[in-house]
N, C-alpha and C. Protein backbone atom coordinates (compact mmCIF):
# COMPACT_ATOMS: atom_id res chain seq x y z
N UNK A 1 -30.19 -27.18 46.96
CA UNK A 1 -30.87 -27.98 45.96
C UNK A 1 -30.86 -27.23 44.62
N UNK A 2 -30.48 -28.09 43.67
CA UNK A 2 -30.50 -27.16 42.16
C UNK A 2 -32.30 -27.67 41.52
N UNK A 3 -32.29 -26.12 41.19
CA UNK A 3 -33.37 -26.36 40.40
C UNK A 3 -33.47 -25.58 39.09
N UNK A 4 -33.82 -26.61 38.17
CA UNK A 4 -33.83 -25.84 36.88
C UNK A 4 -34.52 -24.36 36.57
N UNK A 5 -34.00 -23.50 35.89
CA UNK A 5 -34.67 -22.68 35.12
C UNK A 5 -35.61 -22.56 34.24
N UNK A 6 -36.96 -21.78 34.01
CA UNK A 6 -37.65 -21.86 33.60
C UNK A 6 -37.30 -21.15 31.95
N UNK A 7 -37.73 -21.36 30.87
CA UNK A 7 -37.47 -20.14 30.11
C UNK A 7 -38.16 -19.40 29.86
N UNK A 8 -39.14 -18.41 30.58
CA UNK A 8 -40.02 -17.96 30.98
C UNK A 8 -39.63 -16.67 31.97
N UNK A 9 -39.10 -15.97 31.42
CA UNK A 9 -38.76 -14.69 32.54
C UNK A 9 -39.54 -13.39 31.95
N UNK A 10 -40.12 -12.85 33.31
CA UNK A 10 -41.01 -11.13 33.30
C UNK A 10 -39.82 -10.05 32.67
N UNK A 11 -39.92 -9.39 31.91
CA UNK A 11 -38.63 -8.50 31.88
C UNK A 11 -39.54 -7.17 31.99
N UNK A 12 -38.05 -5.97 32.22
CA UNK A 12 -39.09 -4.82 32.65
C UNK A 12 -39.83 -4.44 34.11
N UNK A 13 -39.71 -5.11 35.16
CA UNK A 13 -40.28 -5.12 36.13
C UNK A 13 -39.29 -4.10 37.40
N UNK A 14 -40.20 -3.31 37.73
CA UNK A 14 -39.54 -2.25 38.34
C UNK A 14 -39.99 -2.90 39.97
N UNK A 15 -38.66 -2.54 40.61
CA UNK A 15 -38.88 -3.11 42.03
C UNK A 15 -40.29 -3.16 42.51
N UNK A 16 -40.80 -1.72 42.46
CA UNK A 16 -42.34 -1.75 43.33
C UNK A 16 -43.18 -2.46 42.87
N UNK A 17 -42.80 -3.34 41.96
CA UNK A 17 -44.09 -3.79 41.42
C UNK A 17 -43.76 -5.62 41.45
N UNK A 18 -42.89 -6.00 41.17
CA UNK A 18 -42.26 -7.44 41.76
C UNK A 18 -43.61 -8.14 42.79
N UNK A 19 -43.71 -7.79 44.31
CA UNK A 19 -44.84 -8.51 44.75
C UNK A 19 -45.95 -8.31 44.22
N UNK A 20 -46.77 -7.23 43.54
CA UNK A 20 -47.82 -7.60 43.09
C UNK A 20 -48.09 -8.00 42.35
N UNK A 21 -46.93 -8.62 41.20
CA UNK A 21 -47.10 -9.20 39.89
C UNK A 21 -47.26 -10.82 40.27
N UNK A 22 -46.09 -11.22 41.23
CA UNK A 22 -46.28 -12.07 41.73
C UNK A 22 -47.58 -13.15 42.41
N UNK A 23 -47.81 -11.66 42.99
CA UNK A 23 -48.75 -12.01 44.24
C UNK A 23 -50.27 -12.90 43.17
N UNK A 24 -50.42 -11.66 41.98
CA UNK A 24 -51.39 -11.76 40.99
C UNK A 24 -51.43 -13.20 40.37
N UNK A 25 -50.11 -13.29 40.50
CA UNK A 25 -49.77 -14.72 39.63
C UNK A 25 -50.10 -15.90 40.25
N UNK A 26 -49.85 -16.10 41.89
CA UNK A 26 -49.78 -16.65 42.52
C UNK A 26 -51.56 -17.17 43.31
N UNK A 27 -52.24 -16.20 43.03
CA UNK A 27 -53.59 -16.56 43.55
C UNK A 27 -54.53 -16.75 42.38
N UNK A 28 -54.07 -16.24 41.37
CA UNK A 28 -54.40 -17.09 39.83
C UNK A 28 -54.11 -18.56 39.56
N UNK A 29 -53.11 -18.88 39.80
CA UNK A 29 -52.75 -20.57 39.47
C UNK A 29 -52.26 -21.27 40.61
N UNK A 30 -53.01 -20.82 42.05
CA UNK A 30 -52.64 -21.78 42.98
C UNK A 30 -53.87 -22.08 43.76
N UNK A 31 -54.52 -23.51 44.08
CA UNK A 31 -55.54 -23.42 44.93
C UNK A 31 -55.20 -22.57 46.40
N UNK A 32 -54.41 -22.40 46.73
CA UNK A 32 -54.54 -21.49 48.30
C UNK A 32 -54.89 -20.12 47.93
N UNK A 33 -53.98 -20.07 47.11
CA UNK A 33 -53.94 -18.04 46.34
C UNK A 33 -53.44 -17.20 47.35
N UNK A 34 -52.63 -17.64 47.84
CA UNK A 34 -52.14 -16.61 49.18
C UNK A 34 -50.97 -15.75 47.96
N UNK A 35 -50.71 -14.73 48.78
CA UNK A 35 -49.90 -13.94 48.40
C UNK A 35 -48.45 -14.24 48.18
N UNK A 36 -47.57 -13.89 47.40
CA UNK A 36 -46.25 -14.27 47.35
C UNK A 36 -45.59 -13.57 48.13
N UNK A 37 -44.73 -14.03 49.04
CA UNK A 37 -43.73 -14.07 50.00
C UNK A 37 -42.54 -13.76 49.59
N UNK A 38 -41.34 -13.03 50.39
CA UNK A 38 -39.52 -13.27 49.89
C UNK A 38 -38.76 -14.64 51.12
N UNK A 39 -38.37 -15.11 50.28
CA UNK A 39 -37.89 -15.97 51.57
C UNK A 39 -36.80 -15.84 51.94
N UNK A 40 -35.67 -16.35 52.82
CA UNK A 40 -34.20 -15.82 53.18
C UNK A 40 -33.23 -15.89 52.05
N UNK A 41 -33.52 -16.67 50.93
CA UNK A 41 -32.56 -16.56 50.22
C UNK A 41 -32.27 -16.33 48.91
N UNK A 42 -33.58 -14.75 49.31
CA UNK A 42 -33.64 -13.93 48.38
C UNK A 42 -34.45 -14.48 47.29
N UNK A 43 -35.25 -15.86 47.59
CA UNK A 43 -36.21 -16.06 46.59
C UNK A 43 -37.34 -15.76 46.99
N UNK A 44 -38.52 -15.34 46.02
CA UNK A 44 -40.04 -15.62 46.44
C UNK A 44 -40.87 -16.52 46.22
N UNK A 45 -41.59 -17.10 47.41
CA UNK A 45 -42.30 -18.24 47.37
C UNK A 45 -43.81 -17.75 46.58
N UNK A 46 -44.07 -18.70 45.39
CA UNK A 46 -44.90 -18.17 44.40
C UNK A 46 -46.47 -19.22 43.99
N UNK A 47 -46.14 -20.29 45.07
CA UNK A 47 -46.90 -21.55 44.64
C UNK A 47 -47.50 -22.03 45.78
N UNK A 48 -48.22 -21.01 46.71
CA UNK A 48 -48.59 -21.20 48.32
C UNK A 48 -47.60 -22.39 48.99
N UNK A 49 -46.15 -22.69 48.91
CA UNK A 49 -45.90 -23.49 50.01
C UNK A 49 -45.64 -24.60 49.49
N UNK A 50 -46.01 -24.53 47.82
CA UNK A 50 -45.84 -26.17 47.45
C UNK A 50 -44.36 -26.56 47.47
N UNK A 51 -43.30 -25.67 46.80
CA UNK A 51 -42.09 -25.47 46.53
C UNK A 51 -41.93 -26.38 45.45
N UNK A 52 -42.57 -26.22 44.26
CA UNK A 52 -42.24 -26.44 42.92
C UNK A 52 -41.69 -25.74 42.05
N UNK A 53 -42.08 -24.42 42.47
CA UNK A 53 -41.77 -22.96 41.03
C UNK A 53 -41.09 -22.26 42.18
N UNK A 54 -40.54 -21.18 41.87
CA UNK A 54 -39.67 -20.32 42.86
C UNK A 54 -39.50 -18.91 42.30
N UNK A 55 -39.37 -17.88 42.05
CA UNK A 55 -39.12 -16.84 41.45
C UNK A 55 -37.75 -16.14 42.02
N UNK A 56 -37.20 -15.34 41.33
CA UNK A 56 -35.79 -14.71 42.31
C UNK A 56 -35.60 -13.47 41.46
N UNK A 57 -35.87 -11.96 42.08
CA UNK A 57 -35.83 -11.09 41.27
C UNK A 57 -34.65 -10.41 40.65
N UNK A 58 -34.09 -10.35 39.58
CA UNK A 58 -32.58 -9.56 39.39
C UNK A 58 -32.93 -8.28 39.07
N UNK A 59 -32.92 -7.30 40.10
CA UNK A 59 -33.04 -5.77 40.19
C UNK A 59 -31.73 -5.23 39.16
N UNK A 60 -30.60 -5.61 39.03
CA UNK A 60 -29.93 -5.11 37.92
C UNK A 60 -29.94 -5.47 36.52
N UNK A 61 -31.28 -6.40 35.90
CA UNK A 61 -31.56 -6.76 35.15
C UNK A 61 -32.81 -6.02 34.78
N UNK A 62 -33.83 -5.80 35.57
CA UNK A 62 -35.15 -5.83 35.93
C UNK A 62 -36.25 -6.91 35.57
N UNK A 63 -35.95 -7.99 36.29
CA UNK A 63 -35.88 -9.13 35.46
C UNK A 63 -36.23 -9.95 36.64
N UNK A 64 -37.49 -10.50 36.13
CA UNK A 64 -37.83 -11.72 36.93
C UNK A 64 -37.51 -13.26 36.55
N UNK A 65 -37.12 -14.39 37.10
CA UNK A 65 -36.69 -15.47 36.64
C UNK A 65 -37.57 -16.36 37.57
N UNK A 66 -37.59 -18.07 37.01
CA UNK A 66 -37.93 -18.85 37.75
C UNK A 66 -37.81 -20.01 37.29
N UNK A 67 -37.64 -20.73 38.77
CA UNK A 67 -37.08 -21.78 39.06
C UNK A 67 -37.80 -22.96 39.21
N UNK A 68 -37.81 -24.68 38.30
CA UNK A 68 -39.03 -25.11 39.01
C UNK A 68 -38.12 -26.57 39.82
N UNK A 69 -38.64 -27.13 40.50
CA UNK A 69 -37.79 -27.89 41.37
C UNK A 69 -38.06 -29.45 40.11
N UNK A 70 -38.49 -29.50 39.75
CA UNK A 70 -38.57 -30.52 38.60
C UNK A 70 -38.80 -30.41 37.30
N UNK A 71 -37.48 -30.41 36.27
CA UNK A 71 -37.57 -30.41 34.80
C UNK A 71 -38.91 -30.38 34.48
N UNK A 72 -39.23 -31.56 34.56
CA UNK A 72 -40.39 -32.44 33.90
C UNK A 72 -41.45 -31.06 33.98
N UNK A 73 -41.62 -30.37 34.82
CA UNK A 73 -42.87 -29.46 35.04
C UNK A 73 -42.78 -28.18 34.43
N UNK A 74 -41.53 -28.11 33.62
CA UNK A 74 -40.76 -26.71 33.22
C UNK A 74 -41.69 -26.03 32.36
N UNK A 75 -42.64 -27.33 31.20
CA UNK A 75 -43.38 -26.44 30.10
C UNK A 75 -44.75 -26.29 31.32
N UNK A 76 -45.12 -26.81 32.17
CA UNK A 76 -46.51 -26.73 32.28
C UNK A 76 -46.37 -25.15 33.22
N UNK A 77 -45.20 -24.95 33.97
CA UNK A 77 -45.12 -23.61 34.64
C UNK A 77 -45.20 -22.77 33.07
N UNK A 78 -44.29 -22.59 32.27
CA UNK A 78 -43.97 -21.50 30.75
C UNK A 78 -44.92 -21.13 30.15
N UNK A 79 -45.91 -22.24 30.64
CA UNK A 79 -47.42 -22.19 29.73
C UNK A 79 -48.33 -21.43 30.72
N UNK A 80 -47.99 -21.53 32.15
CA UNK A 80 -49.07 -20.89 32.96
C UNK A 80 -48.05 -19.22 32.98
N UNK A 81 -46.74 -18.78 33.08
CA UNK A 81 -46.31 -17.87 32.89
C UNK A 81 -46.50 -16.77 31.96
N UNK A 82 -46.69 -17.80 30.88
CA UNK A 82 -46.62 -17.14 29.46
C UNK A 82 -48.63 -16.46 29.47
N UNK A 83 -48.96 -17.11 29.98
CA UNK A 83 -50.56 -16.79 29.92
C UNK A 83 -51.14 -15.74 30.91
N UNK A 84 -50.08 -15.88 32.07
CA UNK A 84 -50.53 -14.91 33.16
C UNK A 84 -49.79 -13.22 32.46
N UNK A 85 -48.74 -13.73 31.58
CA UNK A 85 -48.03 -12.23 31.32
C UNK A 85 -49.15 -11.49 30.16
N UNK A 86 -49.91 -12.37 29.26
CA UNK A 86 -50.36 -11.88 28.52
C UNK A 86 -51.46 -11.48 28.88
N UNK A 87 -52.55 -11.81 29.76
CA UNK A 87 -53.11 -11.60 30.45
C UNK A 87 -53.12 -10.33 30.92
N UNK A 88 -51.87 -9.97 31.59
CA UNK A 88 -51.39 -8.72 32.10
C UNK A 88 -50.72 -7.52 31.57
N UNK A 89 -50.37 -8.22 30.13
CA UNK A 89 -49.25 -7.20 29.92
C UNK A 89 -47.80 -7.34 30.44
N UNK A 90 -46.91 -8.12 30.72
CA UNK A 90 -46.31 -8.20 31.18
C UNK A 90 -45.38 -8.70 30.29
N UNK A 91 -44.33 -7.70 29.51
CA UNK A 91 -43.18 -8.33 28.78
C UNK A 91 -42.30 -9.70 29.50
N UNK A 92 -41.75 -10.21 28.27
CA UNK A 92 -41.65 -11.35 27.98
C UNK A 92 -40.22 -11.12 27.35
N UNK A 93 -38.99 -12.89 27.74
CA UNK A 93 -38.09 -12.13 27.14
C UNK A 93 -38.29 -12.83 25.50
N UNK A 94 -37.78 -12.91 24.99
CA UNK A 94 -38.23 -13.34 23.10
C UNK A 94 -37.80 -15.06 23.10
N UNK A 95 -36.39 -15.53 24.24
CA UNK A 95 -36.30 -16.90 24.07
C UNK A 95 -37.49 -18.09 24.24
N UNK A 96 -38.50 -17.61 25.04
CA UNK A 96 -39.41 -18.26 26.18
C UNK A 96 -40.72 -18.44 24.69
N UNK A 97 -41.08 -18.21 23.78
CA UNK A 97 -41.98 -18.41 22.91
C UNK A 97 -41.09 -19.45 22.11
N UNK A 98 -40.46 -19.49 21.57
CA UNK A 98 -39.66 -20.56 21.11
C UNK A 98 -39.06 -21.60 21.47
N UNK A 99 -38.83 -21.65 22.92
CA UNK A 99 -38.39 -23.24 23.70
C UNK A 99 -39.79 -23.84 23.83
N UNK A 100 -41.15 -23.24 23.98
CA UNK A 100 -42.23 -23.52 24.15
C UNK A 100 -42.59 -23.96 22.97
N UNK A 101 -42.54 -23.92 21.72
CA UNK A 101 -42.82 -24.12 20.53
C UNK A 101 -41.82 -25.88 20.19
N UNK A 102 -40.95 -26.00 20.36
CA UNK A 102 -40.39 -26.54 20.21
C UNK A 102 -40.59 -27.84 21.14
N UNK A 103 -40.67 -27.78 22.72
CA UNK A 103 -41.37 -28.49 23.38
C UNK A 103 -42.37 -28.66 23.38
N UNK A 104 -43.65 -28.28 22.85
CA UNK A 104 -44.95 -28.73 22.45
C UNK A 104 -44.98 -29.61 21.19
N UNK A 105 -44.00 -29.03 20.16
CA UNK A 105 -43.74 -29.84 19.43
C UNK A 105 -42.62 -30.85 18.78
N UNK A 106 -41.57 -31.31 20.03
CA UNK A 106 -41.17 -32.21 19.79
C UNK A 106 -39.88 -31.90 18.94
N UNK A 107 -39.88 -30.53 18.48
CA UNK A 107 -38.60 -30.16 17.62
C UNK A 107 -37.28 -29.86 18.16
């Protein structure tokens, strides 16, 4: 199944730290709040089970990405991404403030 990209990626993220950024993220903006999972195909499940958002880590990037299974939901994940990184501290890559700007406003 293809699912779009978010423009919303963690950059900077050193392996050991991938599930707990996740995990953080994941019991912040999900009613279950369970922990984030890897699943077989190398993605992590980030949304207790719903399978809307998806994450997939690129260790030769250091670089977290994500996936949401429906366009339509792309700004409302960027907006909960973008809030959980700041929140945390969690660099950001520079495209993801400006597709957001632009989709809020229509430009």
């Amino acid at each position: 199944m293809f699912m779009p990209c978010c423009q919303t990626h963690f950059l900077a993220v050193a392996p050991k730290q991938v599930e707990d950024i996740l995990s953080s993220f994941a019991k912040e903006n999900f009613v279950a709040g369970q922990k984030a999972y890897w699943l077989n195909d190398g993605g992590i499940n980030i949304d207790a089970g719903e399978n809307d958002i998806r994450a997939y880590y690129y260790e030769n990037e250091a670089t977290i990405k994500f996936f949401c299974r429906d366009e339509r939901n792309m700004t409302i994940y960027d907006r909960k991404l973008r809030a959980f990184a700041a929140k945390h501290s969690v660099s950001l890559n520079e495209e993801s403030s400006g597709y957001l700007f632009d989709k809020l406003t229509g430009k």
